[in-house]
PDB file of N, CA and C in Angstrom:
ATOM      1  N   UNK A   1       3.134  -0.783 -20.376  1.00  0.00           N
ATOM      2  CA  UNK A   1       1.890  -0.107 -20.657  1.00  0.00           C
ATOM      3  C   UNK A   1       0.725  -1.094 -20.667  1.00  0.00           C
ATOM      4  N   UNK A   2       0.925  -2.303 -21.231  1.00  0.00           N
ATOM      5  CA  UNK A   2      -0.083  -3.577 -21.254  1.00  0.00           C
ATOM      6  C   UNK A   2      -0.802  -3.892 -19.700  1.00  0.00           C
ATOM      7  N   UNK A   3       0.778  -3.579 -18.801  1.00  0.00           N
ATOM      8  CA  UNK A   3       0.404  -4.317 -17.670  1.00  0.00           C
ATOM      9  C   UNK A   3      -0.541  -3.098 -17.116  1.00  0.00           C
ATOM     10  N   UNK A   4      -0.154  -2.004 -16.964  1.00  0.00           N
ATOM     11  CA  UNK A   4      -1.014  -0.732 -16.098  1.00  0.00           C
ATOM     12  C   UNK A   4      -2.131  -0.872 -17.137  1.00  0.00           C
ATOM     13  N   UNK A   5      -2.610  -0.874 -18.135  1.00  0.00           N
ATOM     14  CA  UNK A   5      -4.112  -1.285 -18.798  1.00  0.00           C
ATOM     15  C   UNK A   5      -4.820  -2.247 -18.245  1.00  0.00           C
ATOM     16  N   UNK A   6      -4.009  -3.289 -18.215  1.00  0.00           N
ATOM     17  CA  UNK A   6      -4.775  -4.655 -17.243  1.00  0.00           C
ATOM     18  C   UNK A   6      -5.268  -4.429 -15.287  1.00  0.00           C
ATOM     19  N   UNK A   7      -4.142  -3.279 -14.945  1.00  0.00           N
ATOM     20  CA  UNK A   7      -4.381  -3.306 -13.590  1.00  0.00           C
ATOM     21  C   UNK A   7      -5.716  -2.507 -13.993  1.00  0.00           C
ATOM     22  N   UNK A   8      -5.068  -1.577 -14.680  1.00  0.00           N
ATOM     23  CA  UNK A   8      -6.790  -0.148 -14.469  1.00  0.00           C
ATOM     24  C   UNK A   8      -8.106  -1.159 -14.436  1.00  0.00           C
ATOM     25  N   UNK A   9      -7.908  -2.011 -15.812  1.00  0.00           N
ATOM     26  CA  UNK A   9      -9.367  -2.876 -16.184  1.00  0.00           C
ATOM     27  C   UNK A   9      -9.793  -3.767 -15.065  1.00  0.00           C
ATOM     28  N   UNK A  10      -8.748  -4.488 -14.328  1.00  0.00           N
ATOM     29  CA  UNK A  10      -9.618  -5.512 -13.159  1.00  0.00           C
ATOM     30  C   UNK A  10      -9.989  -4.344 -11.673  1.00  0.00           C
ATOM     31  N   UNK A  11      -9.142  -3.443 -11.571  1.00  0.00           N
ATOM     32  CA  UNK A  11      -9.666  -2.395 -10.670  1.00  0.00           C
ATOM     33  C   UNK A  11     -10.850  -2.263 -10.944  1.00  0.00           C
ATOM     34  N   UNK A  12     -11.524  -1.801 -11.890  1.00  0.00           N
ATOM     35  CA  UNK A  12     -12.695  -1.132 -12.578  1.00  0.00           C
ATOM     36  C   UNK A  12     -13.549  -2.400 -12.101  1.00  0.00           C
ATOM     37  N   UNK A  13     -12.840  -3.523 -12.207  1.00  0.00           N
ATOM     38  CA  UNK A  13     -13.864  -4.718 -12.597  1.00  0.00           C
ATOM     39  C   UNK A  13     -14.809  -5.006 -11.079  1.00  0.00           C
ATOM     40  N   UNK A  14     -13.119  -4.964 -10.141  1.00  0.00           N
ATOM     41  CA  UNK A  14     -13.545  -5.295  -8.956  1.00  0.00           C
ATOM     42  C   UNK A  14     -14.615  -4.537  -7.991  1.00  0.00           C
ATOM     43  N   UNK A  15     -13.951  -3.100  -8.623  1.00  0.00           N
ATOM     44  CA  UNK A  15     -15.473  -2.061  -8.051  1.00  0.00           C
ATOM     45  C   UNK A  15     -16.292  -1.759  -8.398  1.00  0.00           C
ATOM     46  N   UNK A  16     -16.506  -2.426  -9.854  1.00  0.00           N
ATOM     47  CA  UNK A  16     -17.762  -2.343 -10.353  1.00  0.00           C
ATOM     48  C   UNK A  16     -18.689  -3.654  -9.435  1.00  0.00           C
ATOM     49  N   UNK A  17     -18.065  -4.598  -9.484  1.00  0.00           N
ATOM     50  CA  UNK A  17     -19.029  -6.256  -8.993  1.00  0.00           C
ATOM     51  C   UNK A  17     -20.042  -5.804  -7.918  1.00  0.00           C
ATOM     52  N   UNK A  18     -19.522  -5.496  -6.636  1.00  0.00           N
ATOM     53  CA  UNK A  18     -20.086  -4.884  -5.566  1.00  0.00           C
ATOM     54  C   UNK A  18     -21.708  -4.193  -6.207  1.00  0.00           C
ATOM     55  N   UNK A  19     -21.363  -3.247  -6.888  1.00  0.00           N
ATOM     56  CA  UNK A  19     -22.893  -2.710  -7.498  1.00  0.00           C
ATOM     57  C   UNK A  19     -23.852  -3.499  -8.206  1.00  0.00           C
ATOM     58  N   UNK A  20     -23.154  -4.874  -8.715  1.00  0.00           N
ATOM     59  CA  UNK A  20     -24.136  -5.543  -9.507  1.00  0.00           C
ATOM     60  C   UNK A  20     -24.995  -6.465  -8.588  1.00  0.00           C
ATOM     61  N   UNK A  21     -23.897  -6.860  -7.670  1.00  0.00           N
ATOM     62  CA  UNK A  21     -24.634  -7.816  -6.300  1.00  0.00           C
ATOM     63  C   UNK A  21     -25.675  -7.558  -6.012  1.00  0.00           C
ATOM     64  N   UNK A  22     -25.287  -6.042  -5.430  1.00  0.00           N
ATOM     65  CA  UNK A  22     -26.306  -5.391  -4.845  1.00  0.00           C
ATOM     66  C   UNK A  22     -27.209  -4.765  -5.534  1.00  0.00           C
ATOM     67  N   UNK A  23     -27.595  -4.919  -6.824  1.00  0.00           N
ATOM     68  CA  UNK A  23     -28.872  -4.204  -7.645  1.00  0.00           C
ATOM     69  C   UNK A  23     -30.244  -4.757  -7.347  1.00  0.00           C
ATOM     70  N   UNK A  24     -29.969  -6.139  -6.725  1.00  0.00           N
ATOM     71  CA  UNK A  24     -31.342  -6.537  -6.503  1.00  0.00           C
ATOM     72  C   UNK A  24     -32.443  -5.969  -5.528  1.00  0.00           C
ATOM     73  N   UNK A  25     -31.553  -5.120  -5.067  1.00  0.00           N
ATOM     74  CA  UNK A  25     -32.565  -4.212  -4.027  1.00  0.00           C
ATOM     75  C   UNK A  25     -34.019  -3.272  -5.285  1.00  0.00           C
ATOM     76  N   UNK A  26     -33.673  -3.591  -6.280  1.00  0.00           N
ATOM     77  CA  UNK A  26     -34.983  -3.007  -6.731  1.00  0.00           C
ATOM     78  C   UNK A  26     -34.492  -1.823  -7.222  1.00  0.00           C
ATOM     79  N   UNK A  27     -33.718  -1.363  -7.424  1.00  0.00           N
ATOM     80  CA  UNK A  27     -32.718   0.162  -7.822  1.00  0.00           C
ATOM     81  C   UNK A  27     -32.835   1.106  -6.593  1.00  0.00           C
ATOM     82  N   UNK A  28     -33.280   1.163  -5.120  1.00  0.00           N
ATOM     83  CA  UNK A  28     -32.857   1.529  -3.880  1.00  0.00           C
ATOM     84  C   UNK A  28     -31.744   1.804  -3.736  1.00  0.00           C
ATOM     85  N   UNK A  29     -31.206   3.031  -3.450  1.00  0.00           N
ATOM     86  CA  UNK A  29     -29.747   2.458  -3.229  1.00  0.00           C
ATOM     87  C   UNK A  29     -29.729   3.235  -1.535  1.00  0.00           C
ATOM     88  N   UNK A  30     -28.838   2.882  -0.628  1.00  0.00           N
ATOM     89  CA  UNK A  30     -28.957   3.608   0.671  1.00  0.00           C
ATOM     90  C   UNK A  30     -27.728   4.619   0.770  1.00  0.00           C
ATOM     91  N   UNK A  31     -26.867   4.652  -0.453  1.00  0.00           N
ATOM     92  CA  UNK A  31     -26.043   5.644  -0.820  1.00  0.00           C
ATOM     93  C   UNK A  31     -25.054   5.622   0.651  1.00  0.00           C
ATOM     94  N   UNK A  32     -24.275   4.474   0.670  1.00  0.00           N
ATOM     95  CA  UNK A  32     -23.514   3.836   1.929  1.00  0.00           C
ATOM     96  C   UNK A  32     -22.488   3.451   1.151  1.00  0.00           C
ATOM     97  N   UNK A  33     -22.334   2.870  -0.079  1.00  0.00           N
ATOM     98  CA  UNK A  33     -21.629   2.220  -0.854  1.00  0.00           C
ATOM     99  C   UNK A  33     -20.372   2.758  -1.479  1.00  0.00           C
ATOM    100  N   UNK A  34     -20.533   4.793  -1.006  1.00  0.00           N
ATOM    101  CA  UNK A  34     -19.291   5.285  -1.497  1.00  0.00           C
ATOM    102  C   UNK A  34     -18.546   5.406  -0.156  1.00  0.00           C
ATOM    103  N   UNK A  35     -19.876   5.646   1.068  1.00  0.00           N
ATOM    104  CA  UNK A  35     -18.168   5.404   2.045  1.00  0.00           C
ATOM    105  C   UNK A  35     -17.428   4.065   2.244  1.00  0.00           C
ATOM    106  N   UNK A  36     -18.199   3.330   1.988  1.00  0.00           N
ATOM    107  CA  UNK A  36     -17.804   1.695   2.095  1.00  0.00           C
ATOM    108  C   UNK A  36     -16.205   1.949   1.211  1.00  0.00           C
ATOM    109  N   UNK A  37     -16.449   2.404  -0.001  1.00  0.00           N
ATOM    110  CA  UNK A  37     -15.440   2.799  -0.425  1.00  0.00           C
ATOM    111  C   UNK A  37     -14.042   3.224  -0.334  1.00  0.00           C
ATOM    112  N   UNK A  38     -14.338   4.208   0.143  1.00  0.00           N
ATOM    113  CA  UNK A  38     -13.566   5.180   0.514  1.00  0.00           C
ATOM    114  C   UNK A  38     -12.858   4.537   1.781  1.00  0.00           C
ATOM    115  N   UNK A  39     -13.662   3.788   2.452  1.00  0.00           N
ATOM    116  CA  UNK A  39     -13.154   3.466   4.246  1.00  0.00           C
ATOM    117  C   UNK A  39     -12.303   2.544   3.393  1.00  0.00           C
ATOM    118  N   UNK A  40     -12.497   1.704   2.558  1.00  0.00           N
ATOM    119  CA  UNK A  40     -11.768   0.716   2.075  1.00  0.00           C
ATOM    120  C   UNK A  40     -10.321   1.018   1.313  1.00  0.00           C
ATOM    121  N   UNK A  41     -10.537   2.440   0.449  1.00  0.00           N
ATOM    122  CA  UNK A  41      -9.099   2.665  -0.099  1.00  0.00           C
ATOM    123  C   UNK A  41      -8.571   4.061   1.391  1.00  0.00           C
ATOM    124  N   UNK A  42      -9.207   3.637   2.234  1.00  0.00           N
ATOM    125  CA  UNK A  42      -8.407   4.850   2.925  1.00  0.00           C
ATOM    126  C   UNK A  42      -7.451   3.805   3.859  1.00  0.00           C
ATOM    127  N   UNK A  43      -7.923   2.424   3.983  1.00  0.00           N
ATOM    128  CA  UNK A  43      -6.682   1.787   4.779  1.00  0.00           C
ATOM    129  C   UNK A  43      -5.997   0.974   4.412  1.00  0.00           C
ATOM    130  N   UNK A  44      -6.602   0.725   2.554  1.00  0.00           N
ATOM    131  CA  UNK A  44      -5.704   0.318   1.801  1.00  0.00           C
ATOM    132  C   UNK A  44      -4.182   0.746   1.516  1.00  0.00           C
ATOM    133  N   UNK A  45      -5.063   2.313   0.836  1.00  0.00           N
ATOM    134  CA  UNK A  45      -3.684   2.586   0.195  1.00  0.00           C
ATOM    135  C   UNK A  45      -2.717   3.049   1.199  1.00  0.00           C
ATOM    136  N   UNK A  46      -3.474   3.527   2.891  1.00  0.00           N
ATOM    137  CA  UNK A  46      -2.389   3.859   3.783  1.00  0.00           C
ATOM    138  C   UNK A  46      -1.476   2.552   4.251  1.00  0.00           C
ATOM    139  N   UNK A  47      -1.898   2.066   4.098  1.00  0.00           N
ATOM    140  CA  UNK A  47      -1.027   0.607   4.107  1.00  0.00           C
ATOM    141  C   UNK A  47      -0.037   0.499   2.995  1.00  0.00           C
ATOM    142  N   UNK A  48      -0.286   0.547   1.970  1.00  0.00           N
ATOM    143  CA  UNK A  48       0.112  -0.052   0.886  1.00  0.00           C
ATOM    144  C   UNK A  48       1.193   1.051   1.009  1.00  0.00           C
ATOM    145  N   UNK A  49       0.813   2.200   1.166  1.00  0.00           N
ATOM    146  CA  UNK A  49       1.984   3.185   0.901  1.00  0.00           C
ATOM    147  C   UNK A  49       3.538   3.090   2.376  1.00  0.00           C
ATOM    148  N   UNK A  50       2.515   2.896   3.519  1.00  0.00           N
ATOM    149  CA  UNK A  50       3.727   2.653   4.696  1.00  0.00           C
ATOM    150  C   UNK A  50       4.528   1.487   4.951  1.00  0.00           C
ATOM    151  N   UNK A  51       3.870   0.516   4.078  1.00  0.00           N
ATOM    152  CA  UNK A  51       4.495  -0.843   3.385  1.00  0.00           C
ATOM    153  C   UNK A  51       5.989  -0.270   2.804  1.00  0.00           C
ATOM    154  N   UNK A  52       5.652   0.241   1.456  1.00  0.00           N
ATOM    155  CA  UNK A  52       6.590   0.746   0.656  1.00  0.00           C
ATOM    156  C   UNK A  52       7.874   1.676   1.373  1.00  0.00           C
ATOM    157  N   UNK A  53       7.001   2.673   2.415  1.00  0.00           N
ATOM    158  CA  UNK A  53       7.918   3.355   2.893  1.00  0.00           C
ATOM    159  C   UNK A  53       8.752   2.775   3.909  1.00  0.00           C
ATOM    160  N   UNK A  54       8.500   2.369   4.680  1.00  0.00           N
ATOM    161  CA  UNK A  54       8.925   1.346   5.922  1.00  0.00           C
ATOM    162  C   UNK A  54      10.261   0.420   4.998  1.00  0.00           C
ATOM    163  N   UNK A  55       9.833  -0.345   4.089  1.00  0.00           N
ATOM    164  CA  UNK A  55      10.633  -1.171   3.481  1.00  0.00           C
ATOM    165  C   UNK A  55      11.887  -0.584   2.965  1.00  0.00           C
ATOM    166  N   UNK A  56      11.448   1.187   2.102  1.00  0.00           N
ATOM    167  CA  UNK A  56      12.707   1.968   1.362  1.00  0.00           C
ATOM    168  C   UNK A  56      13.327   2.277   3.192  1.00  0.00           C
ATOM    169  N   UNK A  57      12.582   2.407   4.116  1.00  0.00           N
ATOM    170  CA  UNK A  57      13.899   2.841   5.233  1.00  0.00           C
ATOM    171  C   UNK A  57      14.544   1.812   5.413  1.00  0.00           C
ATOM    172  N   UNK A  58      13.756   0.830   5.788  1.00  0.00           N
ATOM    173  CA  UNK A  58      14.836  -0.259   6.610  1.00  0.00           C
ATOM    174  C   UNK A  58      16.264  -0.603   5.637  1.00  0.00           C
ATOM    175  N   UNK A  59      15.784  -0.597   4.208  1.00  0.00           N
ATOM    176  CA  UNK A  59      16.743  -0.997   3.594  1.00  0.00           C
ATOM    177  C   UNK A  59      18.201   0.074   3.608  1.00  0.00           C
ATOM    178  N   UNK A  60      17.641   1.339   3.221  1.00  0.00           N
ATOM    179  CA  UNK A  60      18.573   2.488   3.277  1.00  0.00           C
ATOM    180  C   UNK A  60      18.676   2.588   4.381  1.00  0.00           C
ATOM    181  N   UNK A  61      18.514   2.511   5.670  1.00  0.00           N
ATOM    182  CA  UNK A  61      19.347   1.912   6.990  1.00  0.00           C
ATOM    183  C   UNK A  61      20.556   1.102   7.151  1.00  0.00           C
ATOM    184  N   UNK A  62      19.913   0.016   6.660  1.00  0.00           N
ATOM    185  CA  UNK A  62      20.798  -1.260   6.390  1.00  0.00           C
ATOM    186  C   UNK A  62      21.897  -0.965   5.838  1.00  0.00           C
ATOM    187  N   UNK A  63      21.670  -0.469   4.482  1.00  0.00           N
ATOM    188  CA  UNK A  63      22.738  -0.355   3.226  1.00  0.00           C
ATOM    189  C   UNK A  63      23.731   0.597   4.453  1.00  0.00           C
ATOM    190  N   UNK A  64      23.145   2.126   4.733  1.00  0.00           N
ATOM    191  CA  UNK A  64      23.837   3.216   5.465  1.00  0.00           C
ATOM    192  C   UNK A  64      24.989   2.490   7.166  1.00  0.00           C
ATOM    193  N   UNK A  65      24.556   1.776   7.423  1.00  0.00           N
ATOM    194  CA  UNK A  65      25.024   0.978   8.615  1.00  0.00           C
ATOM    195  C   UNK A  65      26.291  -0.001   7.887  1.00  0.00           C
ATOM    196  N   UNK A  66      25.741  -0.483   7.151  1.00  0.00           N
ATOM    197  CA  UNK A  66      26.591  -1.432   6.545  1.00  0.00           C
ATOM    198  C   UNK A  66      28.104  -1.289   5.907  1.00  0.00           C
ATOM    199  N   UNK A  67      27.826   0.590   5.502  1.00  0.00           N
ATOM    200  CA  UNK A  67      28.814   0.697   4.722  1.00  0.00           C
ATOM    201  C   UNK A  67      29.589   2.076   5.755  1.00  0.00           C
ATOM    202  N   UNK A  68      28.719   2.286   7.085  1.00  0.00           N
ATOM    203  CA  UNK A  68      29.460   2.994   8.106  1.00  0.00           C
ATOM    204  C   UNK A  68      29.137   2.080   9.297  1.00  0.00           C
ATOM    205  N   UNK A  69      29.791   1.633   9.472  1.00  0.00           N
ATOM    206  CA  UNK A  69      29.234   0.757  11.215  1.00  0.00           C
ATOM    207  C   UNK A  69      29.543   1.769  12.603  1.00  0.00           C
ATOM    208  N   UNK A  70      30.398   2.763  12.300  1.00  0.00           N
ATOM    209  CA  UNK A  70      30.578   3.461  13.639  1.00  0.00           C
ATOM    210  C   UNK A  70      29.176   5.205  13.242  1.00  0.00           C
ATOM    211  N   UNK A  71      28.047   4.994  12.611  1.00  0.00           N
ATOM    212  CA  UNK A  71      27.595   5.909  12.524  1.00  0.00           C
ATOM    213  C   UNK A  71      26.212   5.430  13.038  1.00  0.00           C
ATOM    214  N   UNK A  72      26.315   4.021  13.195  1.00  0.00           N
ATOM    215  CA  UNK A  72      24.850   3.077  13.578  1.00  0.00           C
ATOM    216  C   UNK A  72      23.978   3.434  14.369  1.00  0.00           C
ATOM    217  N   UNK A  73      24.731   4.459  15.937  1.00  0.00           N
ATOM    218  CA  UNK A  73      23.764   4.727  16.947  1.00  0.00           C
ATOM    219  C   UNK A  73      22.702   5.942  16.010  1.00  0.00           C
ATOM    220  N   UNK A  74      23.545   6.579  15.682  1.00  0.00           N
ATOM    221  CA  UNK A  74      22.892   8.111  15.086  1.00  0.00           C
ATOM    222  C   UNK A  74      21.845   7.243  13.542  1.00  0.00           C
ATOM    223  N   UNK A  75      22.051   6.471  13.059  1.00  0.00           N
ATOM    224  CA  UNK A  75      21.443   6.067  11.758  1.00  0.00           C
ATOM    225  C   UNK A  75      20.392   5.424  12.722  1.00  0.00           C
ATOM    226  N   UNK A  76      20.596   5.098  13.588  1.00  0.00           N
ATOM    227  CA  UNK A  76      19.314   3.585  14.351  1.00  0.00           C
ATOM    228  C   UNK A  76      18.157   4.851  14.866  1.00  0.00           C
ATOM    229  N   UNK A  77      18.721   5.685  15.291  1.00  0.00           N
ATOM    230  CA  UNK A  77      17.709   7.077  16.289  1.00  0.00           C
ATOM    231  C   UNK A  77      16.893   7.064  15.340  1.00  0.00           C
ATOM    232  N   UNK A  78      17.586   7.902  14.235  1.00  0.00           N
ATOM    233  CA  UNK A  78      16.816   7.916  12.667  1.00  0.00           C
ATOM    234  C   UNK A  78      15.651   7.391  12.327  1.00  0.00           C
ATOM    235  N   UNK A  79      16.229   6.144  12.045  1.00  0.00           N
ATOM    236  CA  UNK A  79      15.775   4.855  11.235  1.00  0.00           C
ATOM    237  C   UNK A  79      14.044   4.614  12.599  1.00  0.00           C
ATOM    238  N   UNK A  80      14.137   5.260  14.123  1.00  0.00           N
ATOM    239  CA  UNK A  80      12.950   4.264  14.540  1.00  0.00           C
ATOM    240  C   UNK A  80      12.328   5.734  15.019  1.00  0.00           C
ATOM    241  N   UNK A  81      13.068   7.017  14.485  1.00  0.00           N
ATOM    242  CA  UNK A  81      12.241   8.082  14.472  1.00  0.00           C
ATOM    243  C   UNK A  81      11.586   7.845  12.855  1.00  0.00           C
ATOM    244  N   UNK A  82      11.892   7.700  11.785  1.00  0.00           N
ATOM    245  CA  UNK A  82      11.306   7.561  10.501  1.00  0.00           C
ATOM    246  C   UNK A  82       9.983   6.485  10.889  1.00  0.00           C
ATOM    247  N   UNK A  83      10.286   5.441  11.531  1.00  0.00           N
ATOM    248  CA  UNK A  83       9.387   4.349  11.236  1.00  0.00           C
ATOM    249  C   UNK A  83       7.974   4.670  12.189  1.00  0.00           C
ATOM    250  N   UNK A  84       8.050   5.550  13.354  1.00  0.00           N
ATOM    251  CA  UNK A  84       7.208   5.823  13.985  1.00  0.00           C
ATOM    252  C   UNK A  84       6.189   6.821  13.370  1.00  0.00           C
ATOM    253  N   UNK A  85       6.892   7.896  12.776  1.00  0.00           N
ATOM    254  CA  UNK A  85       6.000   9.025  11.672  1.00  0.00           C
ATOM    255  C   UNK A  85       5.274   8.307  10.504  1.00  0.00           C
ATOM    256  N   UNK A  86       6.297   6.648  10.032  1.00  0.00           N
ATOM    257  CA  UNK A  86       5.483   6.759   8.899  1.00  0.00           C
ATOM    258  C   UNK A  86       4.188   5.358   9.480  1.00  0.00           C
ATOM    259  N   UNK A  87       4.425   4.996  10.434  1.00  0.00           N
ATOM    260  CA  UNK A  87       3.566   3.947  10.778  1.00  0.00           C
ATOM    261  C   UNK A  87       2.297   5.399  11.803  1.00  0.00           C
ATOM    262  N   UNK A  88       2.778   6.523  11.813  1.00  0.00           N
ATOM    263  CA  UNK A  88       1.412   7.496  11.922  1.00  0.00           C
ATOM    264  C   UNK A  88       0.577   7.732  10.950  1.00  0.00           C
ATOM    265  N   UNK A  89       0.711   7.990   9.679  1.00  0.00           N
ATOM    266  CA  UNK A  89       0.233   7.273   8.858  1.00  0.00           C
ATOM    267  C   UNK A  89      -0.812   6.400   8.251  1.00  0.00           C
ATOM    268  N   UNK A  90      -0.416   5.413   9.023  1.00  0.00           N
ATOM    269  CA  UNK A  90      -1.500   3.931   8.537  1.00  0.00           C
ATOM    270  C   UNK A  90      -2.116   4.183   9.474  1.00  0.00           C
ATOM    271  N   UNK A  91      -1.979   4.534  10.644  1.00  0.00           N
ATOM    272  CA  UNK A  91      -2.938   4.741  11.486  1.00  0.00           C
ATOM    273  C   UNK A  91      -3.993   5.968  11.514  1.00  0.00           C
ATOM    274  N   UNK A  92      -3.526   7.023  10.674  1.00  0.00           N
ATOM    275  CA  UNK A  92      -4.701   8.427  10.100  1.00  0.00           C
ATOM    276  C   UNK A  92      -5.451   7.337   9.484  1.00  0.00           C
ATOM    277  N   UNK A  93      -5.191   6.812   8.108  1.00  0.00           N
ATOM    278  CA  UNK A  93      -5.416   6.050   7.483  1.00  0.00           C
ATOM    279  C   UNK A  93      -6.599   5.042   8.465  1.00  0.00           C
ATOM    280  N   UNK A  94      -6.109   4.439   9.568  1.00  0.00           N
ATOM    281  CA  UNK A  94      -7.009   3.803  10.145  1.00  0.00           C
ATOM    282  C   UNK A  94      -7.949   4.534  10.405  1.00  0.00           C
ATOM    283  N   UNK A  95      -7.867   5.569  11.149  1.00  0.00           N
ATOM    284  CA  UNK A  95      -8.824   5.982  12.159  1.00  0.00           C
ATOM    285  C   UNK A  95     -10.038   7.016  10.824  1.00  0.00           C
ATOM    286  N   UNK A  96      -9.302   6.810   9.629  1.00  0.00           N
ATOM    287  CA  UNK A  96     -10.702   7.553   8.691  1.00  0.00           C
ATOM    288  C   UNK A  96     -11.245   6.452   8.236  1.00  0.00           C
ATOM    289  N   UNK A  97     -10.897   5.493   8.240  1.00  0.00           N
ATOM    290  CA  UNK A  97     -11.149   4.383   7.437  1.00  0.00           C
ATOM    291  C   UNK A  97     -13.156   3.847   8.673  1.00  0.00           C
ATOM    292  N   UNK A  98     -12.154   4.000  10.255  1.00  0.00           N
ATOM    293  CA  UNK A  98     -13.373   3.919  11.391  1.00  0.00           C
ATOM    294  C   UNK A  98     -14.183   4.765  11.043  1.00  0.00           C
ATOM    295  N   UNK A  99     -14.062   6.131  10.776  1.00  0.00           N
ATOM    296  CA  UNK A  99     -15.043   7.357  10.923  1.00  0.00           C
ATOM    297  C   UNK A  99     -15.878   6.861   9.852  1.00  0.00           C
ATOM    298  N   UNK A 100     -15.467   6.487   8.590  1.00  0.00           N
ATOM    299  CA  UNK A 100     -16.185   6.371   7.562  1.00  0.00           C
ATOM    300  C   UNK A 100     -17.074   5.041   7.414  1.00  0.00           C
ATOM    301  N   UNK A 101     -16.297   4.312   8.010  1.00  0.00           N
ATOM    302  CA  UNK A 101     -17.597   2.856   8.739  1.00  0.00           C
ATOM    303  C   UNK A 101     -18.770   3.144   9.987  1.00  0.00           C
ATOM    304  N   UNK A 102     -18.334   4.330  10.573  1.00  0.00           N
ATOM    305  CA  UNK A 102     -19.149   4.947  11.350  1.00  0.00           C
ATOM    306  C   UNK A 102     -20.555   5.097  10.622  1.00  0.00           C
ATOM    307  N   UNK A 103     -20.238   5.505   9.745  1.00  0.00           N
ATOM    308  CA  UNK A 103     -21.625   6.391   8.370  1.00  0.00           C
ATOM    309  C   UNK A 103     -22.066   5.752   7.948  1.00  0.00           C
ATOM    310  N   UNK A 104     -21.849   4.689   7.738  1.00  0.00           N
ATOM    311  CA  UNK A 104     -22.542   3.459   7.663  1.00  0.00           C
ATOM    312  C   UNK A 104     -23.615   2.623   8.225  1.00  0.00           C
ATOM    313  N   UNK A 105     -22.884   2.334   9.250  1.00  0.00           N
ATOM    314  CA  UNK A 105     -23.796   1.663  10.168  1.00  0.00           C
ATOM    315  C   UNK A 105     -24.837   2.648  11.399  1.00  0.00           C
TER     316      UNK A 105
END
């Protein structure tokens, strides 16, 4: 519980900084700063999440192969049909992450 308190607080911290940088504009704001945002946790967390997923297949591949070796062709089809859907994914993830840097600039 200590540790998820500490993540929440430097999260907070880190997206707060960005706004203080930028206050010197005089209190202007060009209201860009939430897609900046957003483009930023949209290819974060699609990453972060096809990271995770990618890693639980390969392993439960592995383990599944390991402990059947004559089921490998049918587990391998699997295993690079899974990895293609979830690496679609990071790439939604990409391509909102572009749209939303679009709005920006």
């Amino acid at each position: 519980m200590r540790n998820l308190r500490s993540i929440v607080l430097w999260t907070a911290c880190f997206m707060l900084l960005p706004l203080a940088a930028f206050a010197q504009d005089g209190g202007t704001s060009s209201g860009s700063w939430g897609y900046a945002l957003g483009a930023g946790l949209a290819i974060g967390l699609a990453g972060l999440g096809c990271g995770i997923g990618q890693g639980l297949t390969a392993g439960n591949t592995t383990a599944g192969i390991a402990r059947n070796p004559q089921a490998a062709g049918a587990m391998f089809t699997n295993f690079i049909l899974g990895m293609v859907l979830i690496e679609s994914i990071a790439i939604y993830g990409l391509v909102i992450a572009f749209l939303l840097y679009g709005k920006i600039t």
